[in-house]
N, C-alpha and C. Protein backbone atom coordinates (compact mmCIF):
# COMPACT_ATOMS: atom_id res chain seq x y z
N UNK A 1 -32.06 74.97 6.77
CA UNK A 1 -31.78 73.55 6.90
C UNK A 1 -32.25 73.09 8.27
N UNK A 2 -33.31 71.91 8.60
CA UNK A 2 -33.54 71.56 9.45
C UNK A 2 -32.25 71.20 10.48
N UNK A 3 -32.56 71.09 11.77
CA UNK A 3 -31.11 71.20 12.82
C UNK A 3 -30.95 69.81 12.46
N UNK A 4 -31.36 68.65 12.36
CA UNK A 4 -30.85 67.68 11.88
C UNK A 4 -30.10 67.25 11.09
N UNK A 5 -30.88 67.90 9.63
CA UNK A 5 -29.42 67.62 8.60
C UNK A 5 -28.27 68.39 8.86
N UNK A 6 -27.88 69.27 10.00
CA UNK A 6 -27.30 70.17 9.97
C UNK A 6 -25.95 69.44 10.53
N UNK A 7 -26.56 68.62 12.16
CA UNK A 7 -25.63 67.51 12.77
C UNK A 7 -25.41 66.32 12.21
N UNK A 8 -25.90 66.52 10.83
CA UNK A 8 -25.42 65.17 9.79
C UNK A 8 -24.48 65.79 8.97
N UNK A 9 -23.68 66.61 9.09
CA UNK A 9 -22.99 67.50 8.13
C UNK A 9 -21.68 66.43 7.86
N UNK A 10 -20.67 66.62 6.95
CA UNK A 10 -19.48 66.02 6.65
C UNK A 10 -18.34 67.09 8.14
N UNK A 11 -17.74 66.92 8.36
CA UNK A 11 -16.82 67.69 9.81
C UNK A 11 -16.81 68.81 9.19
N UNK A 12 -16.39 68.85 7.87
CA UNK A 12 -15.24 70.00 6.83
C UNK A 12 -16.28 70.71 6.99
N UNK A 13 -17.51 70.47 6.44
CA UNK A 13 -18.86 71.25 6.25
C UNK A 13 -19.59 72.34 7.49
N UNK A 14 -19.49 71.42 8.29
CA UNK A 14 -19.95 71.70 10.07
C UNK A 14 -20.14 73.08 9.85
N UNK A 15 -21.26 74.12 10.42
CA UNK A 15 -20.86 75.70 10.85
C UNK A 15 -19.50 75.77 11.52
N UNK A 16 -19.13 76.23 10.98
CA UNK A 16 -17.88 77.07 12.26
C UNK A 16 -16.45 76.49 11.69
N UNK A 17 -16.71 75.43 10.76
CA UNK A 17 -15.30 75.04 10.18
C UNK A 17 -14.83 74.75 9.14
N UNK A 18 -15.66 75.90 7.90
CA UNK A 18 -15.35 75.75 6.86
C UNK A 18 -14.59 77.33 6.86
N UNK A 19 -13.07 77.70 6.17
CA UNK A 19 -12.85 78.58 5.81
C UNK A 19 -13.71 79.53 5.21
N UNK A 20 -14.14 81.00 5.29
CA UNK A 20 -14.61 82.11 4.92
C UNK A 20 -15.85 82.59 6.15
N UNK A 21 -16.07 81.74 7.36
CA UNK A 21 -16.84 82.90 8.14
C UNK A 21 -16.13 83.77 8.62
N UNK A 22 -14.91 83.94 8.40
CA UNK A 22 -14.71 85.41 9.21
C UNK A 22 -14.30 86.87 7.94
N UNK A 23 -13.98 87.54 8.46
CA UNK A 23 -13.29 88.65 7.84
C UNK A 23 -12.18 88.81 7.47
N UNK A 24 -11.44 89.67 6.57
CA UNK A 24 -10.24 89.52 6.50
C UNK A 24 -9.41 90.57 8.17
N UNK A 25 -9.96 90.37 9.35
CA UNK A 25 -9.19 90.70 10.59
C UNK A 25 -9.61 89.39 11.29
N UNK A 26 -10.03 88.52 10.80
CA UNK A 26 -10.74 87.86 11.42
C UNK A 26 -12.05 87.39 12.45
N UNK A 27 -12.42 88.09 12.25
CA UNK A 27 -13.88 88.67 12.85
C UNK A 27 -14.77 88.12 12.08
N UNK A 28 -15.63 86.88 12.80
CA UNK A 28 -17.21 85.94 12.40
C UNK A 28 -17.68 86.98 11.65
N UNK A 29 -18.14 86.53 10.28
CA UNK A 29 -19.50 87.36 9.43
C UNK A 29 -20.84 86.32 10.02
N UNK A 30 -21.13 85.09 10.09
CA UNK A 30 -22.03 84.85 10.46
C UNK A 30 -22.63 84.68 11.82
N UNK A 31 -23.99 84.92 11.48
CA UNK A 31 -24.84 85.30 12.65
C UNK A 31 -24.80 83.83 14.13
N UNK A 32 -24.68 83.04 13.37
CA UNK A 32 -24.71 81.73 14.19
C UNK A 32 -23.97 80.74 13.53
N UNK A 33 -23.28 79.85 14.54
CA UNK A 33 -22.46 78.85 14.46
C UNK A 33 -22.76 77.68 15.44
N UNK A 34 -22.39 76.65 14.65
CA UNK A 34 -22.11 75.36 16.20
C UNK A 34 -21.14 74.98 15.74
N UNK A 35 -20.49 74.37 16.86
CA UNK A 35 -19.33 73.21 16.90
C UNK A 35 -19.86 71.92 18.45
N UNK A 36 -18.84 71.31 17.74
CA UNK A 36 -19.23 69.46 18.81
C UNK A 36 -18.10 69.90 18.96
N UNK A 37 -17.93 70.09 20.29
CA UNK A 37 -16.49 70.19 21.28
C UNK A 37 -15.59 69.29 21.49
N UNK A 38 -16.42 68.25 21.26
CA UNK A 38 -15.69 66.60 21.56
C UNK A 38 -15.30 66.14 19.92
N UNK A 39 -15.72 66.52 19.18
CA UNK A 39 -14.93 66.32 17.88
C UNK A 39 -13.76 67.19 17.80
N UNK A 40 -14.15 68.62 18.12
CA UNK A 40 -13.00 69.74 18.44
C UNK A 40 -11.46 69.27 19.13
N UNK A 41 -12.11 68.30 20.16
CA UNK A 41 -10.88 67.80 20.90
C UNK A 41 -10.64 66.74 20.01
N UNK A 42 -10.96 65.60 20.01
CA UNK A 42 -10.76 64.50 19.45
C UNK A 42 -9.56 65.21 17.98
N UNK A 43 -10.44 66.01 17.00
CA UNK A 43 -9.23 66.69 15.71
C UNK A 43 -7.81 67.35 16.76
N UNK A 44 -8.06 67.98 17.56
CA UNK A 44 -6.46 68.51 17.77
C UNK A 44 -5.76 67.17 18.63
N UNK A 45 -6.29 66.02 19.10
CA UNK A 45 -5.70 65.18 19.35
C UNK A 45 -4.76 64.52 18.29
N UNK A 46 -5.68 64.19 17.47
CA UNK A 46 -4.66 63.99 16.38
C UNK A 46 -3.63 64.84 16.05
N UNK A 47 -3.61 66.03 16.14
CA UNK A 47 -2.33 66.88 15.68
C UNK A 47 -0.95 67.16 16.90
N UNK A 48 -1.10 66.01 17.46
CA UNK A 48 -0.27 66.10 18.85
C UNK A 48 1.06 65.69 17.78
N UNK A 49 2.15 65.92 18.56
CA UNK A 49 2.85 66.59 19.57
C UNK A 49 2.58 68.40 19.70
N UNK A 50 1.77 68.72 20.76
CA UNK A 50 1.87 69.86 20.79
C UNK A 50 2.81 70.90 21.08
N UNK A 51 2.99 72.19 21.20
CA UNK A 51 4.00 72.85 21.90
C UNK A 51 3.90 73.09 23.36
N UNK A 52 4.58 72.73 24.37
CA UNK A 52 4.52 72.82 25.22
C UNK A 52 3.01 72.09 25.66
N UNK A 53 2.89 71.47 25.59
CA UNK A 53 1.79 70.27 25.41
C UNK A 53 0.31 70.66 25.76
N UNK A 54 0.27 72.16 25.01
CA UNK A 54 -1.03 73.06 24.81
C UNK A 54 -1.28 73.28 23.86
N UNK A 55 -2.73 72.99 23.27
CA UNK A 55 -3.44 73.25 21.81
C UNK A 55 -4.82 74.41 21.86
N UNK A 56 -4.34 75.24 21.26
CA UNK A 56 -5.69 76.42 21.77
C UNK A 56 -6.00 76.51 20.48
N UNK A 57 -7.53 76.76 20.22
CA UNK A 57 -8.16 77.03 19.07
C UNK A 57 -9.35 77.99 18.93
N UNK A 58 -8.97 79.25 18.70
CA UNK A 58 -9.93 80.07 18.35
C UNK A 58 -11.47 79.91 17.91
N UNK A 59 -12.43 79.10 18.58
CA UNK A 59 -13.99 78.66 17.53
C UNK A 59 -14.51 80.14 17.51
N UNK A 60 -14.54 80.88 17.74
CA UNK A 60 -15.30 82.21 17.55
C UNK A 60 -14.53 83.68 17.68
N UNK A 61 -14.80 84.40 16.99
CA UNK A 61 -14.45 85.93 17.38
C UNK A 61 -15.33 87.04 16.69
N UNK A 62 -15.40 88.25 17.46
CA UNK A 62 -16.34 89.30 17.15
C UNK A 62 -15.81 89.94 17.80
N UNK A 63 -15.72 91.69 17.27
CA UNK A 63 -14.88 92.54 18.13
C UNK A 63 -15.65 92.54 19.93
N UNK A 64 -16.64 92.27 20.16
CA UNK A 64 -16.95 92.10 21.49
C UNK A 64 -17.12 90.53 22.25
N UNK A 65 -16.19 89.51 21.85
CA UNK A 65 -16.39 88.13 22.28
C UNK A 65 -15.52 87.51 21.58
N UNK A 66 -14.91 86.60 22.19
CA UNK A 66 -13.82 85.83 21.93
C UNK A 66 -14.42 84.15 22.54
N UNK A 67 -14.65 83.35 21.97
CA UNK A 67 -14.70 81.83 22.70
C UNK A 67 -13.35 80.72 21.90
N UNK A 68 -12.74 80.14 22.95
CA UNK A 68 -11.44 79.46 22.75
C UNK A 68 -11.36 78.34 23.14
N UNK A 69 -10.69 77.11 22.70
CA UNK A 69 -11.21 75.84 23.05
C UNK A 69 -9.65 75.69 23.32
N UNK A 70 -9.31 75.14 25.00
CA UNK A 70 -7.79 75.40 24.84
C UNK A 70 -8.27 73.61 25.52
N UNK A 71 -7.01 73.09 24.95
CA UNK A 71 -6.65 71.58 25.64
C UNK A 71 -4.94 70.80 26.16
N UNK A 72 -4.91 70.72 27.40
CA UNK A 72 -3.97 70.40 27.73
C UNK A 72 -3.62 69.34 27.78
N UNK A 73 -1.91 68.62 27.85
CA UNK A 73 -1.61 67.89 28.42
C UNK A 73 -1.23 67.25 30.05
N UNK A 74 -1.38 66.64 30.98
CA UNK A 74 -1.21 66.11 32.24
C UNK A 74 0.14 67.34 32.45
N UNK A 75 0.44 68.00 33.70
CA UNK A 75 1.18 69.20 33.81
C UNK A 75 1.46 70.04 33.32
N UNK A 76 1.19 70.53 31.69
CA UNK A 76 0.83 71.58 30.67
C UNK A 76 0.29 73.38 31.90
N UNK A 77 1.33 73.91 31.57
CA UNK A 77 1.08 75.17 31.95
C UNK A 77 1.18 76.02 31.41
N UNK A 78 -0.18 76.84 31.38
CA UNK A 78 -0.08 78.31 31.18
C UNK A 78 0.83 79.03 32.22
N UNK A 79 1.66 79.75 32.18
CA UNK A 79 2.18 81.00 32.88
C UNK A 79 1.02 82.40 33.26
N UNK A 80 1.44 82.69 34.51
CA UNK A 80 0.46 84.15 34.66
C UNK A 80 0.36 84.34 33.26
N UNK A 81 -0.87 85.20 33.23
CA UNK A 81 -1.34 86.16 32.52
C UNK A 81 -2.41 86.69 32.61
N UNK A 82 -2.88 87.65 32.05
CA UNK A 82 -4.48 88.33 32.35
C UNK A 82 -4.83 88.09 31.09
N UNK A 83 -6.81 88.55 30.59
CA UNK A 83 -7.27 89.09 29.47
C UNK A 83 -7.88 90.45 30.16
N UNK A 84 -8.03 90.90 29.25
CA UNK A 84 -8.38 92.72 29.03
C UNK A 84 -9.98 92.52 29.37
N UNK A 85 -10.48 91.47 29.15
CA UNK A 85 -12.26 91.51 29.27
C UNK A 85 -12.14 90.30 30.39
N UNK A 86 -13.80 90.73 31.12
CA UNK A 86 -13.93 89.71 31.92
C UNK A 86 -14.45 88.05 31.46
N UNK A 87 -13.68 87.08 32.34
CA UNK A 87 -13.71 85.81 31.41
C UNK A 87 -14.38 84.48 31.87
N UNK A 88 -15.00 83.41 31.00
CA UNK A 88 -15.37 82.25 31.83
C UNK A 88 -14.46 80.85 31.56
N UNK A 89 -14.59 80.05 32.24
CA UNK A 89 -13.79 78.75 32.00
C UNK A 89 -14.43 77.70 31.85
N UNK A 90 -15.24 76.92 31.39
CA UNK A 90 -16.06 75.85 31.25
C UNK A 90 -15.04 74.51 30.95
N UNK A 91 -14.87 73.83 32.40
CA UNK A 91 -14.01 72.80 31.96
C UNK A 91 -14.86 71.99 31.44
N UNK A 92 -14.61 71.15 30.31
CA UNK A 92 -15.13 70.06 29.46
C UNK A 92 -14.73 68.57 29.46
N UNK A 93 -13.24 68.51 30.04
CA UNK A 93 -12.56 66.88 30.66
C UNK A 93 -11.81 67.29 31.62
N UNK A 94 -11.48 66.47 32.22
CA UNK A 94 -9.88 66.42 33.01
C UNK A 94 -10.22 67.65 34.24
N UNK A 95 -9.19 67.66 34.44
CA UNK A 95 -9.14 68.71 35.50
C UNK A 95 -8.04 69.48 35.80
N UNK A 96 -8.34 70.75 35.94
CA UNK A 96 -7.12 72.27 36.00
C UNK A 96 -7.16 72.59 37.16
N UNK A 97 -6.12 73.07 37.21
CA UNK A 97 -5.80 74.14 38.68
C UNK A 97 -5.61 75.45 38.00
N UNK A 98 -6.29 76.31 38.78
CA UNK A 98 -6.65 77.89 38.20
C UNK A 98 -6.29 78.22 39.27
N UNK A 99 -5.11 79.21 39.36
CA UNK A 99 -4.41 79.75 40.63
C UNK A 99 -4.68 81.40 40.07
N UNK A 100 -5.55 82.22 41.08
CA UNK A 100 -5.54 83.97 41.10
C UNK A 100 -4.36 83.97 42.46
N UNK A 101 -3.91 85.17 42.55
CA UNK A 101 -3.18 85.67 43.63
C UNK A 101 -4.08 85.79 45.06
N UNK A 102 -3.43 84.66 45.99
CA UNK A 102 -3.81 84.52 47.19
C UNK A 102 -5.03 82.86 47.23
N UNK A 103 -5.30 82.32 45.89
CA UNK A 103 -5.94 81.48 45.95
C UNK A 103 -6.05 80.49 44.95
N UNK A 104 -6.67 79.25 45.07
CA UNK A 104 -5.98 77.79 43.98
C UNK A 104 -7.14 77.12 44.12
N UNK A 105 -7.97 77.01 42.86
CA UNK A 105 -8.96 76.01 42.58
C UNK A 105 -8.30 75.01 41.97
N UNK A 106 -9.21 73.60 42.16
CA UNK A 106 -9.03 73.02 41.52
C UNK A 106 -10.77 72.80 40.68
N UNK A 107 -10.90 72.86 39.15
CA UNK A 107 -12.20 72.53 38.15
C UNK A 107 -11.90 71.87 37.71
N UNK A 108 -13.38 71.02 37.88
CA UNK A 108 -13.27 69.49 37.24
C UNK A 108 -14.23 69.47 35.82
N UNK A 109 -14.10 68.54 35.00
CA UNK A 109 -15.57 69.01 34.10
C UNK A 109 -16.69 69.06 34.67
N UNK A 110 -17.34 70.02 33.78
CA UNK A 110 -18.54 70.15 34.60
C UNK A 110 -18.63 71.84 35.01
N UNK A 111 -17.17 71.87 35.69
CA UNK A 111 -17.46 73.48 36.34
C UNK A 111 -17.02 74.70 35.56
N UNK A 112 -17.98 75.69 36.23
CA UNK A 112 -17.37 77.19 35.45
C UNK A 112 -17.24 77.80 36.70
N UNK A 113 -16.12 78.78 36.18
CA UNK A 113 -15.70 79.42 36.35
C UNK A 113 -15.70 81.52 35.91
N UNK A 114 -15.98 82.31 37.13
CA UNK A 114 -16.28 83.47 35.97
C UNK A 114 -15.15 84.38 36.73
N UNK A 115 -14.37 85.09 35.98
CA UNK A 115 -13.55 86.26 36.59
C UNK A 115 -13.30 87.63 35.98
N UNK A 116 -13.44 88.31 36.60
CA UNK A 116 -13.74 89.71 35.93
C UNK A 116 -12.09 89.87 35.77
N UNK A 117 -12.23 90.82 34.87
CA UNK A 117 -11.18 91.80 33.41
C UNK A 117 -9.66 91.79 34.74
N UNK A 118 -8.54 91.35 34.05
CA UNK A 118 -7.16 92.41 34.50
C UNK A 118 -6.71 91.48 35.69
N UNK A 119 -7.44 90.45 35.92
CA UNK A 119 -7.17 89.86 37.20
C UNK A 119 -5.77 88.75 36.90
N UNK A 120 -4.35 89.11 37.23
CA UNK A 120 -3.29 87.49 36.80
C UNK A 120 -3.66 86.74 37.42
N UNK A 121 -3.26 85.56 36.60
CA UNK A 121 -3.87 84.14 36.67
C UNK A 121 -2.78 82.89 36.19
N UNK A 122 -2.92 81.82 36.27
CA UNK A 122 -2.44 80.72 35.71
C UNK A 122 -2.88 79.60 35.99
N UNK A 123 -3.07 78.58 34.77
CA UNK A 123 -3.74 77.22 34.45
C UNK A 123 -2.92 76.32 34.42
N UNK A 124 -2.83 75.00 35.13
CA UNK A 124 -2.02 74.15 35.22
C UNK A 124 -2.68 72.89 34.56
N UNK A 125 -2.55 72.27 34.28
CA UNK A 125 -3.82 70.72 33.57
C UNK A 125 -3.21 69.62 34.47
N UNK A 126 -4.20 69.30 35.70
CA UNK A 126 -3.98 67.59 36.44
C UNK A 126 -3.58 66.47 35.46
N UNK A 127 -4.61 66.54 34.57
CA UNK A 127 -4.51 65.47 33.92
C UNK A 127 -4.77 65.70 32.56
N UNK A 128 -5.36 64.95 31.26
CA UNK A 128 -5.63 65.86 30.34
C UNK A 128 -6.71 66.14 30.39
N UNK A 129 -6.89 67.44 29.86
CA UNK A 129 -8.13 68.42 30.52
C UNK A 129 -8.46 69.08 28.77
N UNK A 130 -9.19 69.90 28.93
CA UNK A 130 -9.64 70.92 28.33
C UNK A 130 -10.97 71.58 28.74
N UNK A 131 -10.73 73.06 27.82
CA UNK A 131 -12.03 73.75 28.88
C UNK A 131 -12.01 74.64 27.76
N UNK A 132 -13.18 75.32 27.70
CA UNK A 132 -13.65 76.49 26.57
C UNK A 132 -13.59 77.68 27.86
N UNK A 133 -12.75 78.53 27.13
CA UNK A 133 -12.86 80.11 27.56
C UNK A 133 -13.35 81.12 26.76
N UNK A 134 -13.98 81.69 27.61
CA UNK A 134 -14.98 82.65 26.48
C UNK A 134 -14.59 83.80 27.47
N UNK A 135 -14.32 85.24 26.53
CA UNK A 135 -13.62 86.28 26.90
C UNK A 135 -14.61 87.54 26.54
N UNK A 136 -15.11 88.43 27.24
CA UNK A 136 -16.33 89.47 26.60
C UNK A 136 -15.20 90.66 26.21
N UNK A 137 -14.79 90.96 25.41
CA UNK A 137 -13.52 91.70 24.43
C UNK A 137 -13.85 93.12 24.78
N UNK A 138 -13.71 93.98 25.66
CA UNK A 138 -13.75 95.34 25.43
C UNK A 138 -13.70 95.88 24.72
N UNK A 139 -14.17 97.15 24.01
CA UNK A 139 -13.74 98.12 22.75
C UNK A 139 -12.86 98.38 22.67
N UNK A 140 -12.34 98.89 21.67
CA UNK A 140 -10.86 99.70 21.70
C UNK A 140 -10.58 100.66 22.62
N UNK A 141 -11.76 101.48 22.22
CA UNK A 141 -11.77 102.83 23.59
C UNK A 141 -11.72 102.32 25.00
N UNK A 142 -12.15 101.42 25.31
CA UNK A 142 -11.81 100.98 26.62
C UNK A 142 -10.76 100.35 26.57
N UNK A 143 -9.94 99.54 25.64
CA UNK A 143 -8.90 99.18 25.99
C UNK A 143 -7.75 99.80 25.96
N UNK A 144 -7.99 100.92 25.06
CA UNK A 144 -6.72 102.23 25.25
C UNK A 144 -6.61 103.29 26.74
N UNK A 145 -7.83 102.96 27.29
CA UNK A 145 -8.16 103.04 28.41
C UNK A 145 -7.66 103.24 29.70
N UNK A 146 -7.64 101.08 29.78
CA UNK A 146 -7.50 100.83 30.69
C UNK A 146 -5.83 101.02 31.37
N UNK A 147 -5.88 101.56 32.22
CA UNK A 147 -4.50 101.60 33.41
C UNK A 147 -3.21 100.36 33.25
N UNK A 148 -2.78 100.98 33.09
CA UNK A 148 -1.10 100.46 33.32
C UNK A 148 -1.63 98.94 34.18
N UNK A 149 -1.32 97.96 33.50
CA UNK A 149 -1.16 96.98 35.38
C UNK A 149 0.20 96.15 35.05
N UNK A 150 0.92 96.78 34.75
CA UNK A 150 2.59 95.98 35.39
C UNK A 150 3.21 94.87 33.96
N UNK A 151 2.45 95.12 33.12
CA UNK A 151 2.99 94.28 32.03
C UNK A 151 3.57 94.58 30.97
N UNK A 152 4.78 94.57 30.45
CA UNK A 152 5.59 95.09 29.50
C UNK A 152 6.10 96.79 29.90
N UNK A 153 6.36 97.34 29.02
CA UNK A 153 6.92 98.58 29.64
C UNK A 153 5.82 99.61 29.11
């Protein structure tokens, strides 16, 4: 299908958002996908009231890559946490505060962000924001792996 008729699609239709590309673990069968990020936001707008006034949405997974379209509300916080793979932040509106230990950005759209594997962290949203995080997923073997770092018992 030419890329044209492709961005003429019905939403439902779109790559990436019709039920059956993934697996039954959930893991993409197809080779390529798009999504319009700004429709992405615009649909979970509509589904507001969120919880804790954060909407995260899985657009991709493969056992080696994870991309996540998370969108906040104005003071919406993530709490510390790490991912197991090293990660990027591509803010897309608004603007976050990304606090690592010993230091506090503030990203506006526009900016990325890259931080390698295991590092705690926490996301605060200025205003309403959203940003795609994309996560490079270690193997299993590396994640049975990796060292103790202080979380759960």
């Amino acid at each position: 299908m030419p890329e044209s008729a492709a961005q003429n699609l019905p939403s439902k239709d779109a790559p990436g958002h019709a039920a059956g590309h993934s697996d039954d673990q959930g893991i993409m069968v197809d080779s390529l996908v798009q999504f319009d990020l700004q429709q992405e936001i615009a649909s979970a707008a509509r589904k507001k009231p969120w919880p804790n006034g954060i909407h995260a949405k899985t657009l991709f997974k493969k056992r080696d890559f994870r991309a996540v379209l998370i969108i906040m509300e104005p003071g919406a916080k993530m709490s510390e946490h790490h991912a197991d793979g090293t990660i990027s932040v591509q803010v897309i509106q608004g603007h976050i505060q990304f606090r690592v230990p010993e230091k506090t950005l503030i990203l506006n759209a526009g900016n990325l962000l890259m931080l390698d594997a295991s590092i705690k962290h926490d996301v605060e949203a200025q205003n309403d924001a959203a940003f795609l995080l994309t996560i490079a997923w270690p193997s299993n073997e590396k994640l049975e792996s990796l060292p103790h770092r202080g979380y759960g018992s």
